[in-house]
C-alpha atoms as a PDB file:
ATOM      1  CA  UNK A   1     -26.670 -86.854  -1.835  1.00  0.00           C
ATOM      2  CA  UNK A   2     -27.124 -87.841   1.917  1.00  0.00           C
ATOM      3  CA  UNK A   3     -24.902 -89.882   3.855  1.00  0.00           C
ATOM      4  CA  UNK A   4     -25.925 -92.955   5.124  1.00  0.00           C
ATOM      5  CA  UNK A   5     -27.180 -93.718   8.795  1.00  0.00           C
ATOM      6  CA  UNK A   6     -24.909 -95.488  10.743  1.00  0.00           C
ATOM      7  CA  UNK A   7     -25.502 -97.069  14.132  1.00  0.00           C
ATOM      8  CA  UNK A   8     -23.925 -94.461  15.732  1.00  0.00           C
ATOM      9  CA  UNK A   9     -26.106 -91.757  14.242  1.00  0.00           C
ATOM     10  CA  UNK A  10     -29.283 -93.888  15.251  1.00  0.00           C
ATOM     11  CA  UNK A  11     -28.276 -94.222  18.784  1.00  0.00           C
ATOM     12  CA  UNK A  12     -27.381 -90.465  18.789  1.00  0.00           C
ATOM     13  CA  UNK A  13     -31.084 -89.143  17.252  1.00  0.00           C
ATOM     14  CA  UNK A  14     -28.805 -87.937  13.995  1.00  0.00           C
ATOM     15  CA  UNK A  15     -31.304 -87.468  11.140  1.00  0.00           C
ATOM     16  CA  UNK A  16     -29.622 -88.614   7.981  1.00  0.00           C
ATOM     17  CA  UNK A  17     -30.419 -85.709   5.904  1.00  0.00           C
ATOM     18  CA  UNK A  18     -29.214 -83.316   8.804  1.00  0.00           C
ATOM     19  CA  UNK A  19     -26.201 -82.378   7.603  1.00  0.00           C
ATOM     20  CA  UNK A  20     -22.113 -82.482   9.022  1.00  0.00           C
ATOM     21  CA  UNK A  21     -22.031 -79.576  11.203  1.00  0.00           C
ATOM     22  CA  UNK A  22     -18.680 -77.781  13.373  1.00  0.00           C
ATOM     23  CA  UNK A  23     -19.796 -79.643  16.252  1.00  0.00           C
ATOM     24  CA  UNK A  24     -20.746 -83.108  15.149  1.00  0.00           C
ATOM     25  CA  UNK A  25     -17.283 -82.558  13.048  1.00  0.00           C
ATOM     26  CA  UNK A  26     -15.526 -82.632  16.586  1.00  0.00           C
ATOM     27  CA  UNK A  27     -18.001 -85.187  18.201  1.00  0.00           C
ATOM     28  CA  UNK A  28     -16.803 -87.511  14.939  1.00  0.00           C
ATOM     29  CA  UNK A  29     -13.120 -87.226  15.594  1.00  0.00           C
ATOM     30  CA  UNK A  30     -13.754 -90.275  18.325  1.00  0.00           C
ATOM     31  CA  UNK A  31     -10.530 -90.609  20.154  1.00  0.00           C
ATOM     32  CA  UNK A  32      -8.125 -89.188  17.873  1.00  0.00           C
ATOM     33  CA  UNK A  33      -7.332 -85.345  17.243  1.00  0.00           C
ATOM     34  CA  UNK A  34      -7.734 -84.778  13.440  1.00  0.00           C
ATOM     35  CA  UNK A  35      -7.419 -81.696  11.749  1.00  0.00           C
ATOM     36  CA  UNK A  36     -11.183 -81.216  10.355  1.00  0.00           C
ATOM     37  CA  UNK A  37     -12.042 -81.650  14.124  1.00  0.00           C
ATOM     38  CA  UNK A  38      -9.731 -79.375  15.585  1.00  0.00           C
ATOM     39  CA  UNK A  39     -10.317 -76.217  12.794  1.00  0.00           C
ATOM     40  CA  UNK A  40     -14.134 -77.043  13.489  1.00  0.00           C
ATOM     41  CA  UNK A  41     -13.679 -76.552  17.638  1.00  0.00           C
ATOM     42  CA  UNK A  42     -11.590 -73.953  17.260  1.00  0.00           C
ATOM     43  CA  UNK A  43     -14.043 -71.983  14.392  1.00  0.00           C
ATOM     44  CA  UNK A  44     -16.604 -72.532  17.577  1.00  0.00           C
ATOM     45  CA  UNK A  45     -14.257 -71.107  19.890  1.00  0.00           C
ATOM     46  CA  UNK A  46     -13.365 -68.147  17.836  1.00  0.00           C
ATOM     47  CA  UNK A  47     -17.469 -67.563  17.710  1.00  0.00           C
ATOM     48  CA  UNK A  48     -18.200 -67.723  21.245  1.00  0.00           C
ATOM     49  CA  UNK A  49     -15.785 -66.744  23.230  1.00  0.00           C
ATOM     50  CA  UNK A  50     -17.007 -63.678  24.724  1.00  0.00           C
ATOM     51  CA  UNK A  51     -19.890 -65.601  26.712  1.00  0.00           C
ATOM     52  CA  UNK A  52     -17.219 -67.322  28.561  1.00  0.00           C
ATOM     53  CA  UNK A  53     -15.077 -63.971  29.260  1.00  0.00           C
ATOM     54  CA  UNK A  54     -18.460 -62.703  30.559  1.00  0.00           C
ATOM     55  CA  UNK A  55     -18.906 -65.768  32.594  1.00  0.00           C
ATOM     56  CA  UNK A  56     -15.660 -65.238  34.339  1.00  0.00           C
ATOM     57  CA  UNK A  57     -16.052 -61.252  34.860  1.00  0.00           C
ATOM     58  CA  UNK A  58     -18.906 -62.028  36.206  1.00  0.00           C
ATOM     59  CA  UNK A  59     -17.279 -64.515  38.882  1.00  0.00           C
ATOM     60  CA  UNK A  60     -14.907 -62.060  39.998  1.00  0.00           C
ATOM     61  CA  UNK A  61     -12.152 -62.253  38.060  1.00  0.00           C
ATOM     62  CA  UNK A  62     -10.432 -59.063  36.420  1.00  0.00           C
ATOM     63  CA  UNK A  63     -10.195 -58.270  32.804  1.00  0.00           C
ATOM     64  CA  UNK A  64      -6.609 -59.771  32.631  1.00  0.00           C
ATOM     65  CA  UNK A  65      -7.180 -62.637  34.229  1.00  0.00           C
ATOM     66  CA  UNK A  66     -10.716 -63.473  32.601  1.00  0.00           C
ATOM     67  CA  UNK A  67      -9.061 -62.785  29.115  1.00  0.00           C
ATOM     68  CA  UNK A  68      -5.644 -65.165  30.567  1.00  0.00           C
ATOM     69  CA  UNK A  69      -8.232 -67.892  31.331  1.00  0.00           C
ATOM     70  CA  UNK A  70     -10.188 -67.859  28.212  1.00  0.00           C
ATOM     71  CA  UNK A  71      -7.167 -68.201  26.301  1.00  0.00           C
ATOM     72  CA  UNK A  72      -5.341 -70.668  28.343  1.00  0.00           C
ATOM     73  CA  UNK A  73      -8.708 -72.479  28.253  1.00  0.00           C
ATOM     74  CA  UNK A  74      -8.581 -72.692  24.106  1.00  0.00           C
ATOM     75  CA  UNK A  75      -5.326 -73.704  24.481  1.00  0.00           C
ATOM     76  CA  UNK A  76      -5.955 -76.716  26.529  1.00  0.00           C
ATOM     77  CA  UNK A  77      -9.313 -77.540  24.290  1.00  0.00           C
ATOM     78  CA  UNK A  78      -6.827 -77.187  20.950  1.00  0.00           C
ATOM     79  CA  UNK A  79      -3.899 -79.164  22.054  1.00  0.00           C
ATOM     80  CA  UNK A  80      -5.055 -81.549  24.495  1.00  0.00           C
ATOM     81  CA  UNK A  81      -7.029 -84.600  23.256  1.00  0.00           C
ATOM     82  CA  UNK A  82     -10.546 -82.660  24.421  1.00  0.00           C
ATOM     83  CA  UNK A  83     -12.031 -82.993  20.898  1.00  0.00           C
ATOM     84  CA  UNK A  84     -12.282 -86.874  21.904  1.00  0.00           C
ATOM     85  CA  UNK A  85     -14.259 -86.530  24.944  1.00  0.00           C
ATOM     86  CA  UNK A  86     -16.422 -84.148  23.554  1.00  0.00           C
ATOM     87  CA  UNK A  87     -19.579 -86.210  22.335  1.00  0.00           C
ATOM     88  CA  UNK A  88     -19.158 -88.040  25.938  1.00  0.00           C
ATOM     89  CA  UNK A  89     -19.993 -85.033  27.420  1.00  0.00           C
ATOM     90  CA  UNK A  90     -23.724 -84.189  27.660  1.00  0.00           C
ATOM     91  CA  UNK A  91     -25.382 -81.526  25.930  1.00  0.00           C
ATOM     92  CA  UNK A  92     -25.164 -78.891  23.346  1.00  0.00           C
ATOM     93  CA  UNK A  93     -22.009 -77.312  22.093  1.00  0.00           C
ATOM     94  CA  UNK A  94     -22.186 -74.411  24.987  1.00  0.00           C
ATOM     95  CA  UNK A  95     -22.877 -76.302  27.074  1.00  0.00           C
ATOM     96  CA  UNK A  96     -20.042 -78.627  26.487  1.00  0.00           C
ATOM     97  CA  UNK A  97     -17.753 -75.354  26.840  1.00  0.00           C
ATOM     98  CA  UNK A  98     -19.135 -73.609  29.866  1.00  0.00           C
ATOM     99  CA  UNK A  99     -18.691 -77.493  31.826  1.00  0.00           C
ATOM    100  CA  UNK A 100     -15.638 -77.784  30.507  1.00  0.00           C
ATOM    101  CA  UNK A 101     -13.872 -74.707  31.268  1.00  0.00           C
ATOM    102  CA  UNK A 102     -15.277 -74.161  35.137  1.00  0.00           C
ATOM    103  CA  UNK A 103     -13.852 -78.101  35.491  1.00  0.00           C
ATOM    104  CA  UNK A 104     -10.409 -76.933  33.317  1.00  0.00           C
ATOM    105  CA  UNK A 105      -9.953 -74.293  35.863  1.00  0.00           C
ATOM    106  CA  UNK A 106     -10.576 -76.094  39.050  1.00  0.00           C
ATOM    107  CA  UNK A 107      -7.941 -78.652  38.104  1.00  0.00           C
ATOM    108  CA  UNK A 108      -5.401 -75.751  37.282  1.00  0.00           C
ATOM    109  CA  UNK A 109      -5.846 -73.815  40.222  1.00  0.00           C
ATOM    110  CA  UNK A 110      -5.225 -76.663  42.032  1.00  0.00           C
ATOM    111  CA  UNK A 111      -2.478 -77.801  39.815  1.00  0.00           C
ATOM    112  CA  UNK A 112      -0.568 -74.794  39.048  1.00  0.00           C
ATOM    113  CA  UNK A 113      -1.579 -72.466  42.205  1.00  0.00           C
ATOM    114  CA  UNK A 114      -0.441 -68.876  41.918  1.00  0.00           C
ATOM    115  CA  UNK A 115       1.987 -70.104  38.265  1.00  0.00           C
ATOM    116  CA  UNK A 116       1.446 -67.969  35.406  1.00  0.00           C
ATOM    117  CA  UNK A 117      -1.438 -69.407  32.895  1.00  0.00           C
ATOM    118  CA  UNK A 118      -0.794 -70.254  29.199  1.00  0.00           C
ATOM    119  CA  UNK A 119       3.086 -69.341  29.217  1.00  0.00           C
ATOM    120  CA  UNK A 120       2.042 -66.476  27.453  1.00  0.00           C
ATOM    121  CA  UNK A 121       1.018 -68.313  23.969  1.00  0.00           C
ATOM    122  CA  UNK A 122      -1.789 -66.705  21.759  1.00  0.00           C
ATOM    123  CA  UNK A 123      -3.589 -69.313  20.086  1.00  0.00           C
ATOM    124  CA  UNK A 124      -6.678 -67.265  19.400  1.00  0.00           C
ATOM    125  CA  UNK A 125      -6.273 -63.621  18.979  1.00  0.00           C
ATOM    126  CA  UNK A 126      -8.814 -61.854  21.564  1.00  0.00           C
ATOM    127  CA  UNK A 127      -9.996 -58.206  21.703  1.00  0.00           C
ATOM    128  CA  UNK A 128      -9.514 -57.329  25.096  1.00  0.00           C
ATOM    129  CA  UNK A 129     -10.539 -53.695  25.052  1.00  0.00           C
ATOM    130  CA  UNK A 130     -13.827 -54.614  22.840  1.00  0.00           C
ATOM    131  CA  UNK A 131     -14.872 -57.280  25.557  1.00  0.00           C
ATOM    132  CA  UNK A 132     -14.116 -55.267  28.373  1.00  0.00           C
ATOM    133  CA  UNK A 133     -16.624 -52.526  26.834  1.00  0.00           C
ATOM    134  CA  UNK A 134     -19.290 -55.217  26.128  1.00  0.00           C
ATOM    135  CA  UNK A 135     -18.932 -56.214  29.531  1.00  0.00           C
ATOM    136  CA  UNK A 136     -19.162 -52.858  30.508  1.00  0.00           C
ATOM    137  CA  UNK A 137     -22.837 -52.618  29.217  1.00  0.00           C
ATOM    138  CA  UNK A 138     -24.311 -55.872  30.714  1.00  0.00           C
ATOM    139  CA  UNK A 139     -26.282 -55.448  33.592  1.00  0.00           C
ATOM    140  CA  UNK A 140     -24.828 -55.236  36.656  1.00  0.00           C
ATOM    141  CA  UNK A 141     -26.693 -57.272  39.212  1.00  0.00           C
ATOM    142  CA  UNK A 142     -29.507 -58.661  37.090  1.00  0.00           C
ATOM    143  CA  UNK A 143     -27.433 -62.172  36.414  1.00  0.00           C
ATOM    144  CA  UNK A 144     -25.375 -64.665  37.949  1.00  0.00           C
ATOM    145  CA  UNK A 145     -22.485 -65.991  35.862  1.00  0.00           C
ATOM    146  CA  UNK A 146     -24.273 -69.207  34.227  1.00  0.00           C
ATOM    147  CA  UNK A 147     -27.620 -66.670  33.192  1.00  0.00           C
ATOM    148  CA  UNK A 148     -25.122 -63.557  31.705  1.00  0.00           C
ATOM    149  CA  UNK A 149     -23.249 -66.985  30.046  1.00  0.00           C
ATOM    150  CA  UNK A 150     -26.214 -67.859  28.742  1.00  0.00           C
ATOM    151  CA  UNK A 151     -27.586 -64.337  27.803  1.00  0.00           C
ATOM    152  CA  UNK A 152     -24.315 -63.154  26.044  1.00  0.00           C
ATOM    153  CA  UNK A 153     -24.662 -67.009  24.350  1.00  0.00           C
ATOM    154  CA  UNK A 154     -28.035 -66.297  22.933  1.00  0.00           C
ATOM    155  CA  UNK A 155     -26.912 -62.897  21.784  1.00  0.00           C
ATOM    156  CA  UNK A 156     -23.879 -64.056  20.340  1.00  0.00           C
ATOM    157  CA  UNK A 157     -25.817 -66.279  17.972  1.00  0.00           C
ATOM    158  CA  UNK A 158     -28.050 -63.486  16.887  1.00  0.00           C
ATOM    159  CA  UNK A 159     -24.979 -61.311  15.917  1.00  0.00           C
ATOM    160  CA  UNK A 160     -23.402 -63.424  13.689  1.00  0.00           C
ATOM    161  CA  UNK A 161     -26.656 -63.935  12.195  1.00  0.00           C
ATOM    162  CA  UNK A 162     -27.783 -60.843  11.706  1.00  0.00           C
ATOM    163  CA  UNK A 163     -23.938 -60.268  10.431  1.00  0.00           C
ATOM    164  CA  UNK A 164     -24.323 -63.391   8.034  1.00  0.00           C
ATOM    165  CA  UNK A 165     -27.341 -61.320   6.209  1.00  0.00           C
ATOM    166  CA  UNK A 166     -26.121 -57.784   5.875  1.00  0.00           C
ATOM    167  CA  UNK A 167     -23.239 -59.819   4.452  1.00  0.00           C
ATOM    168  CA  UNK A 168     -25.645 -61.463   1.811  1.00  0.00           C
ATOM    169  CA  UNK A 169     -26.557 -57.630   1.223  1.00  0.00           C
ATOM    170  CA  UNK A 170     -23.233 -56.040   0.784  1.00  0.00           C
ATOM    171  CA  UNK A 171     -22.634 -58.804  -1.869  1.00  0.00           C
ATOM    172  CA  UNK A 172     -25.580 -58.182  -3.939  1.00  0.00           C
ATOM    173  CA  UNK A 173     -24.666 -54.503  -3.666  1.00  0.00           C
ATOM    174  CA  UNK A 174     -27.368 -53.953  -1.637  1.00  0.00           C
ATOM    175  CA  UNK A 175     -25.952 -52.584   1.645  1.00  0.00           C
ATOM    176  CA  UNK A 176     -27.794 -49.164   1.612  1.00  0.00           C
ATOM    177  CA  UNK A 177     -31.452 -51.058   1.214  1.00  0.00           C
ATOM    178  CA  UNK A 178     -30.196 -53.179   4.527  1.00  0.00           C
ATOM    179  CA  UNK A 179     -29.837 -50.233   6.634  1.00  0.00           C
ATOM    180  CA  UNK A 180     -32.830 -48.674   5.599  1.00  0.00           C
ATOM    181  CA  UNK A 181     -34.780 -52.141   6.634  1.00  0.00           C
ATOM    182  CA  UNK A 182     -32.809 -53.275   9.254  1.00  0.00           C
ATOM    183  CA  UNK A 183     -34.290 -51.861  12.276  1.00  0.00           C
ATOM    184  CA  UNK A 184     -37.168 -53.706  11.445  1.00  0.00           C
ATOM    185  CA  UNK A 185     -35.762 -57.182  12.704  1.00  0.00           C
ATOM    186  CA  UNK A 186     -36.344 -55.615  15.989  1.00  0.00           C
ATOM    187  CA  UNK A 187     -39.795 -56.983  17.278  1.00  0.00           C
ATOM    188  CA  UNK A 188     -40.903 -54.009  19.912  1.00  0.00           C
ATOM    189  CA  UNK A 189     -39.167 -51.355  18.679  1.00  0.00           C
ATOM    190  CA  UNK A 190     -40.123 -48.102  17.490  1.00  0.00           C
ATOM    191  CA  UNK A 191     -38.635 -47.578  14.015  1.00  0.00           C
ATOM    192  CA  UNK A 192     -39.238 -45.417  10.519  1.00  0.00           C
ATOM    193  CA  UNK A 193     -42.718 -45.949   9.126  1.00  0.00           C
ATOM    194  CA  UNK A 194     -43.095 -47.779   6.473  1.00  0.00           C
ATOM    195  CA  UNK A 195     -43.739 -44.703   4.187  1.00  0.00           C
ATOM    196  CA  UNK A 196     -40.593 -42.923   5.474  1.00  0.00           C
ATOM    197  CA  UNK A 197     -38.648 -46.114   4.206  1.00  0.00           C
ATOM    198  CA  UNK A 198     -40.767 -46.459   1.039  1.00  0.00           C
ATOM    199  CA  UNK A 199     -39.933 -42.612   0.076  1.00  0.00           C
ATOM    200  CA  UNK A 200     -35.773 -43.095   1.175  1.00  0.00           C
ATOM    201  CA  UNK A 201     -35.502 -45.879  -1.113  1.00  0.00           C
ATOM    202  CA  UNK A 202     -37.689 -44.680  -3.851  1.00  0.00           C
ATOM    203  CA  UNK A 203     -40.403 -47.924  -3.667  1.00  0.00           C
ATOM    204  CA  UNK A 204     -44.297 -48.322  -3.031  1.00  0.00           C
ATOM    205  CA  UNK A 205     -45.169 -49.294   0.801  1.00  0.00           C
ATOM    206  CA  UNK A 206     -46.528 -52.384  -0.868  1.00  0.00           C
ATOM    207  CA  UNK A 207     -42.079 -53.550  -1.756  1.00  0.00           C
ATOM    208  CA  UNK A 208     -41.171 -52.066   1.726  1.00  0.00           C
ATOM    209  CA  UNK A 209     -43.571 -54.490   3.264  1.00  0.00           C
ATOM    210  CA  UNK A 210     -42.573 -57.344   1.129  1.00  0.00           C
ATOM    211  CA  UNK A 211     -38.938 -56.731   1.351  1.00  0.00           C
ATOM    212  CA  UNK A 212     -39.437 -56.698   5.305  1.00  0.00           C
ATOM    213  CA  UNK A 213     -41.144 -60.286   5.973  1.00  0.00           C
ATOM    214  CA  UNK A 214     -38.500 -61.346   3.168  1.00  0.00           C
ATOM    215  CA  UNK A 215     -35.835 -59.925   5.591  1.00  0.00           C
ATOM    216  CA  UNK A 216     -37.408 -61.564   8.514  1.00  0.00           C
ATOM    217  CA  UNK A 217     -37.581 -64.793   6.881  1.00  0.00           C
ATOM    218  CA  UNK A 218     -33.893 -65.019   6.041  1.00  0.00           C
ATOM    219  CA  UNK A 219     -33.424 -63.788   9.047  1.00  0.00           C
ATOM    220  CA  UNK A 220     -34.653 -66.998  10.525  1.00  0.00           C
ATOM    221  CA  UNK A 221     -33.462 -69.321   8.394  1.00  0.00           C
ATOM    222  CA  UNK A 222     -29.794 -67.766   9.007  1.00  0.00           C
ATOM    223  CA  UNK A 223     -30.177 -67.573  12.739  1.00  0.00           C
ATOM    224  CA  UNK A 224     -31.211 -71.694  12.388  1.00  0.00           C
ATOM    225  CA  UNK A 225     -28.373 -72.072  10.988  1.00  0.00           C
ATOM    226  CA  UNK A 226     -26.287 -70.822  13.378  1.00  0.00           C
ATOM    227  CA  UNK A 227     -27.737 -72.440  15.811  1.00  0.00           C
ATOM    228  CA  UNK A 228     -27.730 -75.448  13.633  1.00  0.00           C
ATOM    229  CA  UNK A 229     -23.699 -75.274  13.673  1.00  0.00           C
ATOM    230  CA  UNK A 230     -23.403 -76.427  17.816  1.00  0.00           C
ATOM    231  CA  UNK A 231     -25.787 -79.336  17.402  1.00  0.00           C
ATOM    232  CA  UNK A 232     -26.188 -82.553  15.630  1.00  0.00           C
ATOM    233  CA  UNK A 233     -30.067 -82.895  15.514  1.00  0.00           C
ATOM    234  CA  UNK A 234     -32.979 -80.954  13.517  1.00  0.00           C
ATOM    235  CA  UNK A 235     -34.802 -81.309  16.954  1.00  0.00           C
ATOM    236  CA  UNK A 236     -32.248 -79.432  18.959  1.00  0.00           C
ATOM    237  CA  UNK A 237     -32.139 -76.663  16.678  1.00  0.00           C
ATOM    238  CA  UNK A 238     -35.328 -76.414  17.362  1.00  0.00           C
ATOM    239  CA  UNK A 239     -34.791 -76.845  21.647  1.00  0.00           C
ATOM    240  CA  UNK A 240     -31.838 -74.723  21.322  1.00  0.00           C
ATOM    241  CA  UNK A 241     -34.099 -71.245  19.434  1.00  0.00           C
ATOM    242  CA  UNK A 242     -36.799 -72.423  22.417  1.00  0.00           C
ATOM    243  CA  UNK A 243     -34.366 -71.713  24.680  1.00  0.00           C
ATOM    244  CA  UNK A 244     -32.509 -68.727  23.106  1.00  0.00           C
ATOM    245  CA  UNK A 245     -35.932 -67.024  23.212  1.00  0.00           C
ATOM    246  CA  UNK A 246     -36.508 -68.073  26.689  1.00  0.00           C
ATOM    247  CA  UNK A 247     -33.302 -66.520  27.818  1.00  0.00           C
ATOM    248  CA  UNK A 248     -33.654 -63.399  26.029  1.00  0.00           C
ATOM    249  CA  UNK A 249     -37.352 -63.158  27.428  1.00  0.00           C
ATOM    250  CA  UNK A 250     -36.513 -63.781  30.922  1.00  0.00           C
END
């Protein structure tokens, strides 16, 4: 069953049969904080959070105090009435957050001055040593902090996709045939043959092939989905995988 258009939807470009996603759940809230808003924001946050760590490394600031930031930055997006304003922001879902947080701490540097941040509350449990080590690996003078923002975005959302499918695997029992087929998802890259794959798992080169542009095409339709989750439109999921592959080309 679809829902209905409303006005709102038709001035916002909402197909009808697109369906509720985590951030048209927090655009939907209007002016009032309500739970289903604030779990889907802070699902979001819990997502993509290491962009914005990267962002800030990037700009100078040290592990602690990127990490301090991002947290007190969650905080003020969880408790303050942010969910609200969100839809009168423009743009997609990262780029609501990236605005939003360079904006957030402007007004409290200027606010709070040399104050501890976040009064040492954990709202969203982050792996410090894990992001310093990603960070670690990014290039060092190839980006600026809005292009390694976007590139750890765009690689982010491939993750958890390719994440979402071994899980699909793993529940069908099925984990050992992902590994053997995974490397595969990677366009450009040197892998096993196809025979080498077809003799580990005991199948014709004919299944291996098969099972491959199967792979790729959940693949896909998982990583649209992801994608799919920080918009409210079928067309920007399709702007936002134009861009993703733009930014991973570039």
């Amino acid at each position: 069953m679809t829902r209905p258009t409303s006005q709102s939807d038709e001035s916002r470009g909402v197909s009808p049969e697109f369906p509720p996603t985590r951030w048209s759940l927090v655009g939907q809230a209007g002016d009032q904080q309500t739970r289903v808003a604030a779990e889907a924001l802070e699902t979001l946050c819990r997502a993509y959070w290491y962009p914005l760590y990267a962002f800030l490394r990037r700009s100078g600031n040290s592990p602690h105090d990127a990490q301090d930031w991002v947290q007190s930055f969650f905080e003020y997006l969880l408790e303050n009435r942010v969910v609200g304003k969100a839809r009168r922001e423009k743009g997609r879902f990262r780029s609501f957050l990236l605005a939003t947080m360079k904006h957030f701490i402007s007004s409290e540097q200027r606010r709070l001055g040399a104050q501890k941040r976040g009064g040492g509350r954990v709202l969203i449990s982050l792996d410090e040593v894990n992001s310093e080590q990603r960070y670690a690996c990014e290039p060092a003078a190839a980006h600026t902090p809005e292009t390694l923002y976007e590139l750890s975005w765009a690689r982010t959302v491939l993750a958890r996709a390719a994440a979402s499918l071994e899980q699909e695997f793993v529940t069908s029992g099925k984990q050992s045939v992902f590994a053997r087929l995974q490397p595969y998802l990677q366009s450009g890259r040197d892998g096993p043959s196809y025979a080498a794959t077809a003799a580990a798992l005991g199948k014709s080169e004919d299944a291996i092939k098969s099972g491959v542009q199967r792979l790729r095409q959940r693949f896909q339709q998982l990583l649209r989905a992801q994608i799919a989750e920080t918009v409210e439109s079928l067309a920007e999921v399709e702007d936002e995988l134009q861009h993703l592959r733009q930014v991973l080309t570039d």
